[in-house]
C-alpha atoms as a PDB file:
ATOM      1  CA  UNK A   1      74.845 123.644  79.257  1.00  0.00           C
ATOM      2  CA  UNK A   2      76.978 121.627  81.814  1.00  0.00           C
ATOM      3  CA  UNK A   3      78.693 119.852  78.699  1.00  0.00           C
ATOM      4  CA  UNK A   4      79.235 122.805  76.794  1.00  0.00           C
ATOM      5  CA  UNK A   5      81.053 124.873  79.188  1.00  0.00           C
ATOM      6  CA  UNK A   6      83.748 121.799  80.194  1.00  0.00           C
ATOM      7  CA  UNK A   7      85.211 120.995  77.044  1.00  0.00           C
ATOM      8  CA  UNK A   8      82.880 117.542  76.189  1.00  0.00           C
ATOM      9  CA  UNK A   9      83.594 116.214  72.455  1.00  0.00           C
ATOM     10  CA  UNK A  10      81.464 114.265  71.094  1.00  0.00           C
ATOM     11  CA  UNK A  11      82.472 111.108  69.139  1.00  0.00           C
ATOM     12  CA  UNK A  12      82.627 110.869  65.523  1.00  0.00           C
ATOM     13  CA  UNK A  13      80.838 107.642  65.628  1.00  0.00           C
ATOM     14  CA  UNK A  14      77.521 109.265  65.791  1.00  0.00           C
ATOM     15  CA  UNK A  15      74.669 108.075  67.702  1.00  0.00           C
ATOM     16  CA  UNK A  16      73.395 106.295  64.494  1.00  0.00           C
ATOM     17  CA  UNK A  17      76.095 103.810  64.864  1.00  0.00           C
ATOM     18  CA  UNK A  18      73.312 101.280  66.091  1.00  0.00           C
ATOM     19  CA  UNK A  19      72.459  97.754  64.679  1.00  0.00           C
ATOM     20  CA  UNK A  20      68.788  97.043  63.196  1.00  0.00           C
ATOM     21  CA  UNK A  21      68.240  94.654  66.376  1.00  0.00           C
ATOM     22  CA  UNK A  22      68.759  93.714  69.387  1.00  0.00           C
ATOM     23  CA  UNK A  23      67.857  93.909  73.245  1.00  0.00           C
ATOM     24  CA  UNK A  24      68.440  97.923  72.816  1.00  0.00           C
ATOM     25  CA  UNK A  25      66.655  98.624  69.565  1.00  0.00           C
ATOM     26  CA  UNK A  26      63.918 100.871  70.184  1.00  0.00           C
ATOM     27  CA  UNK A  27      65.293 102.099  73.653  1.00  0.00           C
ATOM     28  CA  UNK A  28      66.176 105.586  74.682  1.00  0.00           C
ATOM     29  CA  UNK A  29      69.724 106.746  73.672  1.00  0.00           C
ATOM     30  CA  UNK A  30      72.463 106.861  76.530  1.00  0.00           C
ATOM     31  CA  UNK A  31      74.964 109.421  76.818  1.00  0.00           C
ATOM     32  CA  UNK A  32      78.177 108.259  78.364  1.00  0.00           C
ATOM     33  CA  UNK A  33      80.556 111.098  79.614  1.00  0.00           C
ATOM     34  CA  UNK A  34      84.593 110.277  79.791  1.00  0.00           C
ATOM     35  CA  UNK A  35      86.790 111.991  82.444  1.00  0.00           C
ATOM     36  CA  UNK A  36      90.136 114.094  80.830  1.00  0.00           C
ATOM     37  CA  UNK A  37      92.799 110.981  80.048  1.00  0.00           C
ATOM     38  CA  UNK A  38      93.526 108.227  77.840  1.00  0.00           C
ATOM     39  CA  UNK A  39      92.753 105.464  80.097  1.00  0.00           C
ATOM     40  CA  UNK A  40      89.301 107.168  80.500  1.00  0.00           C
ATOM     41  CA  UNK A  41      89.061 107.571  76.903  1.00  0.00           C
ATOM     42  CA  UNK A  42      89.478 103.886  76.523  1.00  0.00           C
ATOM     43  CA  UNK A  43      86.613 102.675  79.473  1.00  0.00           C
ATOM     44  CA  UNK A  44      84.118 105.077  77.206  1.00  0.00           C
ATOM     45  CA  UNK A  45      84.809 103.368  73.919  1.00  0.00           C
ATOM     46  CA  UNK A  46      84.800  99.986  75.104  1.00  0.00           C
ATOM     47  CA  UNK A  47      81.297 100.315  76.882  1.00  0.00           C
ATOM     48  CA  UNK A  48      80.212 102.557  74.010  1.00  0.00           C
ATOM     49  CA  UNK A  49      80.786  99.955  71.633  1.00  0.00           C
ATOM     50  CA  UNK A  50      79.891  96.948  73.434  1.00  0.00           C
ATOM     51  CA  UNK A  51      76.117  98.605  73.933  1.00  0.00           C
ATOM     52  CA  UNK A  52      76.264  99.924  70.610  1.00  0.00           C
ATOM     53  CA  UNK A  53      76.253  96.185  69.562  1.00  0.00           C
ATOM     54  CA  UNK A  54      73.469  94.928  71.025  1.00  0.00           C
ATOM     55  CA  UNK A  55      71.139  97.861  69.564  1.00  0.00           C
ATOM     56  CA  UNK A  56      71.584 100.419  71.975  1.00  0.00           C
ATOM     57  CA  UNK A  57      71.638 104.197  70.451  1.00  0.00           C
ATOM     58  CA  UNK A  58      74.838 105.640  72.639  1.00  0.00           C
ATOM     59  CA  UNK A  59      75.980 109.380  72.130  1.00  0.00           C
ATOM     60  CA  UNK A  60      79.905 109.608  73.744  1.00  0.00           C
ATOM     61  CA  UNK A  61      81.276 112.624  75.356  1.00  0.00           C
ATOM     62  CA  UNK A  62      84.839 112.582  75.826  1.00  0.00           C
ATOM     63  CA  UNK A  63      87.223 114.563  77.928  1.00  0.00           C
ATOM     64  CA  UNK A  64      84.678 116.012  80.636  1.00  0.00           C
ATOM     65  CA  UNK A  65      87.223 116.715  83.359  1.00  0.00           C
ATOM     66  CA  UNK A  66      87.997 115.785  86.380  1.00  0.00           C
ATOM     67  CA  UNK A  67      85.290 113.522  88.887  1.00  0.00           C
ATOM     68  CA  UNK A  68      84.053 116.764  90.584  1.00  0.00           C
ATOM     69  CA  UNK A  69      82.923 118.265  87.137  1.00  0.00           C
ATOM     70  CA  UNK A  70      81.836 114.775  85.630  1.00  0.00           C
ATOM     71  CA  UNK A  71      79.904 113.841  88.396  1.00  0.00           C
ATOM     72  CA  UNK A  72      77.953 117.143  88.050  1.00  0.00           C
ATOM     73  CA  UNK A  73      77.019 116.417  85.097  1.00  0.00           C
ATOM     74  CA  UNK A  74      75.596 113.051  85.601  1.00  0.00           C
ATOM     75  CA  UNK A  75      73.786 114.317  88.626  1.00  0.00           C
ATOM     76  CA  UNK A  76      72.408 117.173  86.392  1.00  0.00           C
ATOM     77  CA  UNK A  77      71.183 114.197  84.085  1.00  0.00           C
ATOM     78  CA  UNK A  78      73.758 116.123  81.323  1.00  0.00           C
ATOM     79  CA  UNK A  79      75.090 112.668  81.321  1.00  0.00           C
ATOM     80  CA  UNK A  80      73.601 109.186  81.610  1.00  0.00           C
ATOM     81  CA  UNK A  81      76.628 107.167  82.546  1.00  0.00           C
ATOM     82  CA  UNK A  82      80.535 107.574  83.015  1.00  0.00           C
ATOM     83  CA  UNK A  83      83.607 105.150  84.303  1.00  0.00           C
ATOM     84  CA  UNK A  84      85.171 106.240  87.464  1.00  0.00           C
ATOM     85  CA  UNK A  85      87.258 104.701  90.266  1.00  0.00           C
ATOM     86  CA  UNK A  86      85.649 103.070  93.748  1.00  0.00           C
ATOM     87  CA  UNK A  87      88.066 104.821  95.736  1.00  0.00           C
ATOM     88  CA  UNK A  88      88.037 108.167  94.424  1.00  0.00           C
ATOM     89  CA  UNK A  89      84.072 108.141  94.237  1.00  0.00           C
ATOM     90  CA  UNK A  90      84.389 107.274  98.214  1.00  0.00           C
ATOM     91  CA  UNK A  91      86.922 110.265  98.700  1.00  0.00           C
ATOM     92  CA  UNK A  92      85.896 112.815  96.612  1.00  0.00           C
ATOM     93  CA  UNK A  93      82.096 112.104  96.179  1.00  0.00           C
ATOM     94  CA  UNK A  94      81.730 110.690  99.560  1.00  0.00           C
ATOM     95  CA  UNK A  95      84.335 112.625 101.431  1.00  0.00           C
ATOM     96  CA  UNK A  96      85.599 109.856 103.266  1.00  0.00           C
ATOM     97  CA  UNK A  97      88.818 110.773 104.766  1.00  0.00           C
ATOM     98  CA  UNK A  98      89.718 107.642 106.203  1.00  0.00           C
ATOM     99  CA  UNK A  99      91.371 104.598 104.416  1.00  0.00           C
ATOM    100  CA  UNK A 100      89.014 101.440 103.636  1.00  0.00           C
ATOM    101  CA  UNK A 101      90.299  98.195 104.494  1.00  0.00           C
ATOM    102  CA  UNK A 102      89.432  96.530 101.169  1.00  0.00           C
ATOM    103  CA  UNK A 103      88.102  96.686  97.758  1.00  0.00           C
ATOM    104  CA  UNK A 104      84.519  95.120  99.265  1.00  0.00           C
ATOM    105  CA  UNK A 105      84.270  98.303 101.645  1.00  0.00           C
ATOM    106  CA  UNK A 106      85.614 100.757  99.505  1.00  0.00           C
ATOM    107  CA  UNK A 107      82.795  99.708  96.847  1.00  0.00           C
ATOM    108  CA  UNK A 108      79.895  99.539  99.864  1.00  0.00           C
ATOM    109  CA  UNK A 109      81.223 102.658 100.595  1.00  0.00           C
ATOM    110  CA  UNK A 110      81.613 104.443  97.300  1.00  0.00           C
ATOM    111  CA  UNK A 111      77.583 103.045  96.480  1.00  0.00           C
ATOM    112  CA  UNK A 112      76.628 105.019  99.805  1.00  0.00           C
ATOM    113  CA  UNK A 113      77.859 108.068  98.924  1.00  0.00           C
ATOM    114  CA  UNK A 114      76.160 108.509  95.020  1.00  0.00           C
ATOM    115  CA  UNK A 115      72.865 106.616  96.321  1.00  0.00           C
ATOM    116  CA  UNK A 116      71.303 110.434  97.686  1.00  0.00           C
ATOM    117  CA  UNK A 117      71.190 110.833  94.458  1.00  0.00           C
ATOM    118  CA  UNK A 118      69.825 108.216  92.582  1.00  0.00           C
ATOM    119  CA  UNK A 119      73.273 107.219  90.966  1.00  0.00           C
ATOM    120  CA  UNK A 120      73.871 103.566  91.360  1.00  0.00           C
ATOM    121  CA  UNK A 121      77.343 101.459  90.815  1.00  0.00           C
ATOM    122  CA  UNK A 122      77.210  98.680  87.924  1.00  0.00           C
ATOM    123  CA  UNK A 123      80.042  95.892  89.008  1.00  0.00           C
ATOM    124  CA  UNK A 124      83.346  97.040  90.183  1.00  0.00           C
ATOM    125  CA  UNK A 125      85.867  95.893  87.502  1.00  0.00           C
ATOM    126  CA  UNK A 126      88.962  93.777  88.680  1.00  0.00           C
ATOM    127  CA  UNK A 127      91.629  95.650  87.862  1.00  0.00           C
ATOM    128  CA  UNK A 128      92.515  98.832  90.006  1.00  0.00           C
ATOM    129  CA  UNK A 129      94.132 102.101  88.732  1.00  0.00           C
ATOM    130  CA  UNK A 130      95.613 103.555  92.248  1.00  0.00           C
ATOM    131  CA  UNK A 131      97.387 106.883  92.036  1.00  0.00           C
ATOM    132  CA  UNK A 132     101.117 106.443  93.246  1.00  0.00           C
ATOM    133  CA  UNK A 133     104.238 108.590  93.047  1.00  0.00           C
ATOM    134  CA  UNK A 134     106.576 107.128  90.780  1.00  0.00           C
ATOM    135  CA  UNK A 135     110.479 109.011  90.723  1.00  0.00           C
ATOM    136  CA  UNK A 136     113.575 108.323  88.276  1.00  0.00           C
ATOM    137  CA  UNK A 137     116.065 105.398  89.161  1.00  0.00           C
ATOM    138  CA  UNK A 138     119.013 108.289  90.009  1.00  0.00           C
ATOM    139  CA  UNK A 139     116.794 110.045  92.741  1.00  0.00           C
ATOM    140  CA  UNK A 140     116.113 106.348  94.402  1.00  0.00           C
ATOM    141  CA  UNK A 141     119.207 105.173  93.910  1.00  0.00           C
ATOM    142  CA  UNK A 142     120.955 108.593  95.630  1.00  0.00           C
ATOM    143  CA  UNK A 143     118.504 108.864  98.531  1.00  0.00           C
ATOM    144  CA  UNK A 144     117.535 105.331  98.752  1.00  0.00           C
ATOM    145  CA  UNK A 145     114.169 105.634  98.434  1.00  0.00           C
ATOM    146  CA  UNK A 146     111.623 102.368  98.245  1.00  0.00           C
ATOM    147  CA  UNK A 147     108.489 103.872  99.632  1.00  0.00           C
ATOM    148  CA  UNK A 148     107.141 107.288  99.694  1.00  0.00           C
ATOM    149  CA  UNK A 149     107.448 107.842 103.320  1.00  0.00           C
ATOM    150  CA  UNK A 150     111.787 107.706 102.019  1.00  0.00           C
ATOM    151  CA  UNK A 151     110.843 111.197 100.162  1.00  0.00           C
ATOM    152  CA  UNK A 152     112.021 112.520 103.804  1.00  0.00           C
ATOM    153  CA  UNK A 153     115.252 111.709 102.943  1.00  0.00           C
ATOM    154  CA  UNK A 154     116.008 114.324 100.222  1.00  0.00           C
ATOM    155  CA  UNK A 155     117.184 117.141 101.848  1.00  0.00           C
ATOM    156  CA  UNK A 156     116.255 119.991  99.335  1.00  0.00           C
ATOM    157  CA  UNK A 157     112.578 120.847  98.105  1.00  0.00           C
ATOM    158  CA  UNK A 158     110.509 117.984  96.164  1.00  0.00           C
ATOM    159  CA  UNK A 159     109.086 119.109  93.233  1.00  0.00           C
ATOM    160  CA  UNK A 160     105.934 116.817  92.447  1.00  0.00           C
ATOM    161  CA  UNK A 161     104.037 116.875  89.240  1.00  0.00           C
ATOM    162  CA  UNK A 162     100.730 115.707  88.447  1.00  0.00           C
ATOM    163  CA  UNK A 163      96.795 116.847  87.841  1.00  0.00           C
ATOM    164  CA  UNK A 164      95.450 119.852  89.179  1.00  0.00           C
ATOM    165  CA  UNK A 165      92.880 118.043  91.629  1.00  0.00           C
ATOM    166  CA  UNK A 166      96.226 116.152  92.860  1.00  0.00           C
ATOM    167  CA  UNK A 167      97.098 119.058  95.283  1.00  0.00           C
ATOM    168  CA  UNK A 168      93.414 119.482  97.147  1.00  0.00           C
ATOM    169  CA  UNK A 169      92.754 115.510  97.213  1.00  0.00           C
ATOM    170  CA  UNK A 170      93.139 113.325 100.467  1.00  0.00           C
ATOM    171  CA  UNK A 171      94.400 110.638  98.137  1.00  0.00           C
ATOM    172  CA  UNK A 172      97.194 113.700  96.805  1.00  0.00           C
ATOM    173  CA  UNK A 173      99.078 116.236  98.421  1.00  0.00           C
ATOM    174  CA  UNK A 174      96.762 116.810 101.158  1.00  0.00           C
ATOM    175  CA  UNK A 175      97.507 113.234 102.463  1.00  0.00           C
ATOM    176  CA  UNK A 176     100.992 113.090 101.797  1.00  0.00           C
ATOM    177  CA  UNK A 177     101.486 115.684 104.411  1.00  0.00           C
ATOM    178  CA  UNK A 178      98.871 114.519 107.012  1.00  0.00           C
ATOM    179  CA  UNK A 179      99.685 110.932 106.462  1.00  0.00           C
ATOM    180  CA  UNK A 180     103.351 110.907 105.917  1.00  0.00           C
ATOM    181  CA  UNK A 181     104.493 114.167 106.756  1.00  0.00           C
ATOM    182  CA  UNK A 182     106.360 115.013 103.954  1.00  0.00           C
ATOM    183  CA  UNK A 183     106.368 118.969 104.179  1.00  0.00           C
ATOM    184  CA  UNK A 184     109.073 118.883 101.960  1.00  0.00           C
ATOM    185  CA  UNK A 185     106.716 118.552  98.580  1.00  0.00           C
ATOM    186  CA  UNK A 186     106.348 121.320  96.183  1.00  0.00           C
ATOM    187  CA  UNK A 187     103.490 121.046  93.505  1.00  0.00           C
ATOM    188  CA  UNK A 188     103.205 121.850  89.648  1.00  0.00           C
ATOM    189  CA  UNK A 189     100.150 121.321  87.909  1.00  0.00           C
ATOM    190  CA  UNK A 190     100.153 119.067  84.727  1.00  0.00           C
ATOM    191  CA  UNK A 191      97.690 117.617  82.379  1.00  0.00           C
ATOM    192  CA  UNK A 192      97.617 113.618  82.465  1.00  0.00           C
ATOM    193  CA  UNK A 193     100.185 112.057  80.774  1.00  0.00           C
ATOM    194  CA  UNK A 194     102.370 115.573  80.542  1.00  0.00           C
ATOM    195  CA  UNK A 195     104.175 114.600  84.120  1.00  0.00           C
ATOM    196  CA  UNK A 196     105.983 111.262  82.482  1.00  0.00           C
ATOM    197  CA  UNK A 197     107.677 113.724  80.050  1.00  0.00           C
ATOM    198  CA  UNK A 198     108.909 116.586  82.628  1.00  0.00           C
ATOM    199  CA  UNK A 199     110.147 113.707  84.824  1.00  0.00           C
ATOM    200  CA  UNK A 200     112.201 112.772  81.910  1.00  0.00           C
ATOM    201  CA  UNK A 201     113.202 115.902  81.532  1.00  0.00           C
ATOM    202  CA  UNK A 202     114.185 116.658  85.476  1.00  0.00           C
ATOM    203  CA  UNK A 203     111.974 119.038  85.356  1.00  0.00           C
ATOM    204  CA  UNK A 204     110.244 117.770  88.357  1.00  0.00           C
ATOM    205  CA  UNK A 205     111.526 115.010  90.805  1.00  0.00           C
ATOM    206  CA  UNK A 206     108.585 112.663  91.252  1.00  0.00           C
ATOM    207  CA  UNK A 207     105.286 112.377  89.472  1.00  0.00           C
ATOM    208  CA  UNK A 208     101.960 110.976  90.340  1.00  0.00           C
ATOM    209  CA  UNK A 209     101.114 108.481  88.382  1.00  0.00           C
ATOM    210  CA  UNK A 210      98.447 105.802  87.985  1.00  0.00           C
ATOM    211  CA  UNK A 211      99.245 102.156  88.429  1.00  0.00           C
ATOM    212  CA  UNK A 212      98.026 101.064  84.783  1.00  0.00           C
ATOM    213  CA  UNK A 213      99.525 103.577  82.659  1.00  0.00           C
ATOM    214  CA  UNK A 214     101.288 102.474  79.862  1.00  0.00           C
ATOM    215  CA  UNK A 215     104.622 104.636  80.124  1.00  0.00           C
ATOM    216  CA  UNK A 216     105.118 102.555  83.546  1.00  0.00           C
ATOM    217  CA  UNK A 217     105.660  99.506  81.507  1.00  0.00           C
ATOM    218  CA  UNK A 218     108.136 100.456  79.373  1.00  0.00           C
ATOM    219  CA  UNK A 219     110.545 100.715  82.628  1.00  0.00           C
ATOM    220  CA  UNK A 220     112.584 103.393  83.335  1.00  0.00           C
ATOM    221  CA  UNK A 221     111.131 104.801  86.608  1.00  0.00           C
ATOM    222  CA  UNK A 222     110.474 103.673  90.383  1.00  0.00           C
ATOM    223  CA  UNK A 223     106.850 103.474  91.618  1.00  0.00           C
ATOM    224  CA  UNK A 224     107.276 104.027  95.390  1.00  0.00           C
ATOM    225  CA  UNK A 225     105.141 101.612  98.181  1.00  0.00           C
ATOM    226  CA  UNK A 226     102.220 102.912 100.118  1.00  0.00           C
ATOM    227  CA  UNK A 227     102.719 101.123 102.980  1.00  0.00           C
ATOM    228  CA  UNK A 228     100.180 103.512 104.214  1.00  0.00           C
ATOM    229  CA  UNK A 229      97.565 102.847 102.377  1.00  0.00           C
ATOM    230  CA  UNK A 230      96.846 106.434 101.480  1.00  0.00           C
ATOM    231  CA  UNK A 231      95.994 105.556  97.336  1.00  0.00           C
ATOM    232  CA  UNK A 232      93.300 102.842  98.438  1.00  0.00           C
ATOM    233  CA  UNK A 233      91.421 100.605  96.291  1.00  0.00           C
ATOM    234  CA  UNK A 234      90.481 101.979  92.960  1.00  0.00           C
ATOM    235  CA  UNK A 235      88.787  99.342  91.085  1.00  0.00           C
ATOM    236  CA  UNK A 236      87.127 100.796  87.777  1.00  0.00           C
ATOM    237  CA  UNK A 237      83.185 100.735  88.171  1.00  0.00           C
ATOM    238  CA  UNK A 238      80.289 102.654  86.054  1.00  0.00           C
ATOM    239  CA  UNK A 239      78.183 105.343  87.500  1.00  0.00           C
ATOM    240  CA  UNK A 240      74.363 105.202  86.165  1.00  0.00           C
ATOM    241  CA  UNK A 241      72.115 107.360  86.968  1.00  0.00           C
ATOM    242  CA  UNK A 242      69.216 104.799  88.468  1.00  0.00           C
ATOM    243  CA  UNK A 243      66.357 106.191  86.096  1.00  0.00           C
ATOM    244  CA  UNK A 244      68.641 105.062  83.099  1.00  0.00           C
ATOM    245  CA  UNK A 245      68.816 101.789  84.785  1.00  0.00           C
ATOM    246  CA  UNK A 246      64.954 101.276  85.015  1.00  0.00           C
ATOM    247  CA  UNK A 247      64.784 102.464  81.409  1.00  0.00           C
ATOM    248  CA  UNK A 248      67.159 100.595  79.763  1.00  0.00           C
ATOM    249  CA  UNK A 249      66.618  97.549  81.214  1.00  0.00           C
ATOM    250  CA  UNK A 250      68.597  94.498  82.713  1.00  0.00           C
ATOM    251  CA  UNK A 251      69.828  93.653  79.014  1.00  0.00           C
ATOM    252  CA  UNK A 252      72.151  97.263  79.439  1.00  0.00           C
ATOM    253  CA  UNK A 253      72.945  96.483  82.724  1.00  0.00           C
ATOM    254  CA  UNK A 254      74.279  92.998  81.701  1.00  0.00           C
ATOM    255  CA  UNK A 255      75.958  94.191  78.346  1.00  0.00           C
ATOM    256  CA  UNK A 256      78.134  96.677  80.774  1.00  0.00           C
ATOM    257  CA  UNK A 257      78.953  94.059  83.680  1.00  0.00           C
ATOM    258  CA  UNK A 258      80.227  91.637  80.862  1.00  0.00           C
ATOM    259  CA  UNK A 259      82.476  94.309  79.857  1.00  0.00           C
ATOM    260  CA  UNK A 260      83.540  95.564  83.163  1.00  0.00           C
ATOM    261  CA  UNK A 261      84.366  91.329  84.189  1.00  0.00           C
ATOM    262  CA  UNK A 262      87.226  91.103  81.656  1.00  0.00           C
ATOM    263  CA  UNK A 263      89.085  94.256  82.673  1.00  0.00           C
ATOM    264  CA  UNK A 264      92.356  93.176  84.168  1.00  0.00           C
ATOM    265  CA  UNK A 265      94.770  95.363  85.505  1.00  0.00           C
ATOM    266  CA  UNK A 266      97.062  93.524  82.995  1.00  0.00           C
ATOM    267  CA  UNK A 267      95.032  94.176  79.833  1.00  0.00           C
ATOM    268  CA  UNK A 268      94.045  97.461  81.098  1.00  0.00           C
ATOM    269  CA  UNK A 269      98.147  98.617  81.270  1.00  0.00           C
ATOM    270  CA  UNK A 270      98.166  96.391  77.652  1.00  0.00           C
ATOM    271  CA  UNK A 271      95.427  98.499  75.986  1.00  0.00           C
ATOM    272  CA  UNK A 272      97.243 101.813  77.951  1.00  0.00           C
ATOM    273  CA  UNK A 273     100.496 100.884  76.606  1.00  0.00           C
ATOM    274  CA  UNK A 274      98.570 100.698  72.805  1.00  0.00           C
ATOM    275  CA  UNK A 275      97.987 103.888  72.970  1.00  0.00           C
ATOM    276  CA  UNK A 276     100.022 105.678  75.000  1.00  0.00           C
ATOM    277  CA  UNK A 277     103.243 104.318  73.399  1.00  0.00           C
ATOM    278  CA  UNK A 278     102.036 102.780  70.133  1.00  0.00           C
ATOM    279  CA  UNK A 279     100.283 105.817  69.209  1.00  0.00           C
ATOM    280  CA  UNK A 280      96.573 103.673  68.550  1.00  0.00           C
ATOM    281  CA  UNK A 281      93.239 105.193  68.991  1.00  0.00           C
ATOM    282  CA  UNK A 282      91.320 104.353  71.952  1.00  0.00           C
ATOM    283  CA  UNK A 283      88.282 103.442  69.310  1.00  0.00           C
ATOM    284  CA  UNK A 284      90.717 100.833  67.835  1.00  0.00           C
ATOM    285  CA  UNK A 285      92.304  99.673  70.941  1.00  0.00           C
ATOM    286  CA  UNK A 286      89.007  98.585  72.658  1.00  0.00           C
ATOM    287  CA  UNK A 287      87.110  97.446  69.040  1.00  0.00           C
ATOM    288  CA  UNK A 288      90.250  95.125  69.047  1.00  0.00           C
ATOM    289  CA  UNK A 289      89.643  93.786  72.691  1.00  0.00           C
ATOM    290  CA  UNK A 290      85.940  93.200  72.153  1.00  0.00           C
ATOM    291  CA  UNK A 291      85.885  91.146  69.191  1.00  0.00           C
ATOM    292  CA  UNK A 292      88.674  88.714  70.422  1.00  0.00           C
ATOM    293  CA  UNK A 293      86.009  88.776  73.471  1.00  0.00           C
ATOM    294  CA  UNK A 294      83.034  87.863  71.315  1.00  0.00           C
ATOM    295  CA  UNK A 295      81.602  90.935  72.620  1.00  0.00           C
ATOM    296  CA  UNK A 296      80.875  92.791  68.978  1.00  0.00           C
END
């Protein structure tokens, strides 16, 4: 019911996309849940496919929403298993309002804060997708601006675009004023991935943005410093509920943690950059990366 009310597709690949053997033949099927963007998209089809490969039956539901409605349904055993972010489990799940000093203690902390409820955290991956607020090179050349505390500087109204959730978050709007101060910002909600374009456009005059998205490595815009700290540590990690853990067994847990060890914040912007610019499925972009892995 959860699913059906937030928008979840399923894949195409059905469920019957399995191989004959293997550690998973004969177990349960999964359901992994994506959140609402490409990058998300991605994380699902690469651990999708990687379990798919070693016999596991795995039904994929795409495009959930945002962590608050994911989470949901994971907790409401809707969903088995999704990709998230350490810091933004810690902040949003956890309500943490302070800033961790490191990746370790965001991860200790984001593991506290889903363990009430019988979620556990597979390993963090090593690359980290931190929200920041990126502007065009005009606005930072006029006003100087190198960090986000600079966004002082412009004397006239801010317009910042960026998801929905951005404007409630800690890690968003919320913190931007506590933290920095800036009482200058003005907010328009956008669906991931729209903001790049109405930057373009001017019509907005900074965007939030996340550090591995493709767009940003084409060039053309300035991602300001958080010398504050505000964004935190956001290394990718699965979510799994711990009764899908015991049922699964260690040969699931180990397929995912071999996936989650070669994600790079490099080859995470790569595979980003695939799609978002060179127009390539997310299916294709991670069957790609786990073959020349030896993963499938």
């Amino acid at each position: 019911m959860l699913l059906g009310s937030c928008g979840g597709s399923a894949d195409k690949n059905a469920a019957t996309t399995t191989r004959a053997s293997g550690p998973g033949a004969g177990k349960p099927p999964i359901t992994i849940g994506t959140k609402n963007f490409p990058e998300a998209y991605l994380l699902g089809q690469l651990y999708t496919q990687a379990l798919r490969a070693k016999g596991f039956t795995v039904n994929l539901k795409t495009d959930i929403g945002a962590t608050e409605l994911i989470y949901r349904a994971l907790t409401s055993k809707s969903l088995d298993m999704y990709p998230d972010y350490t810091g933004v489990i810690d902040a949003v799940i956890g309500n943490d309002q302070t800033n961790p000093r490191s990746a370790s203690e965001t991860y200790r902390n984001a593991q506290r804060a889903v363990a009430p409820e019988n979620i556990v955290l597979l390993d963090r991956a090593p690359f980290t997708d931190r929200d920041a607020i990126a502007v065009k090179p005009e606005l930072a050349t006029r006003y100087k601006l190198e960090s986000v505390e600079d966004l002082a500087r412009v004397p006239a109204a801010v317009t910042v675009g960026g998801p929905p959730e951005f404007r409630t978050r800690e890690q968003g709007m919320v913190g931007l004023d506590k933290e920095y101060g800036l009482t200058n910002l003005r907010f328009r909600p956008y669906r991931i991935g729209e903001q790049y374009e109405q930057l373009d456009k001017g019509r907005i005059d900074a965007a939030d943005v996340f550090t591995t998205d493709g767009q940003l490595s084409r060039g053309g815009y300035v991602v300001l410093k958080d010398p504050k700290g505000l964004f935190g540590f956001q290394n990718g990690v699965p979510l799994v509920r711990k009764d899908v853990v015991d049922r699964e067994g260690q040969a699931f847990v180990t397929t995912v943690n071999a996936v989650s060890a070669l994600l790079t914040t490099t080859e995470m912007r790569r595979m980003n950059a695939a799609m978002t610019l060179a127009s390539r499925s997310p299916a294709g972009v991670a069957e790609e990366f786990l073959r020349n892995h030896h993963l499938i």
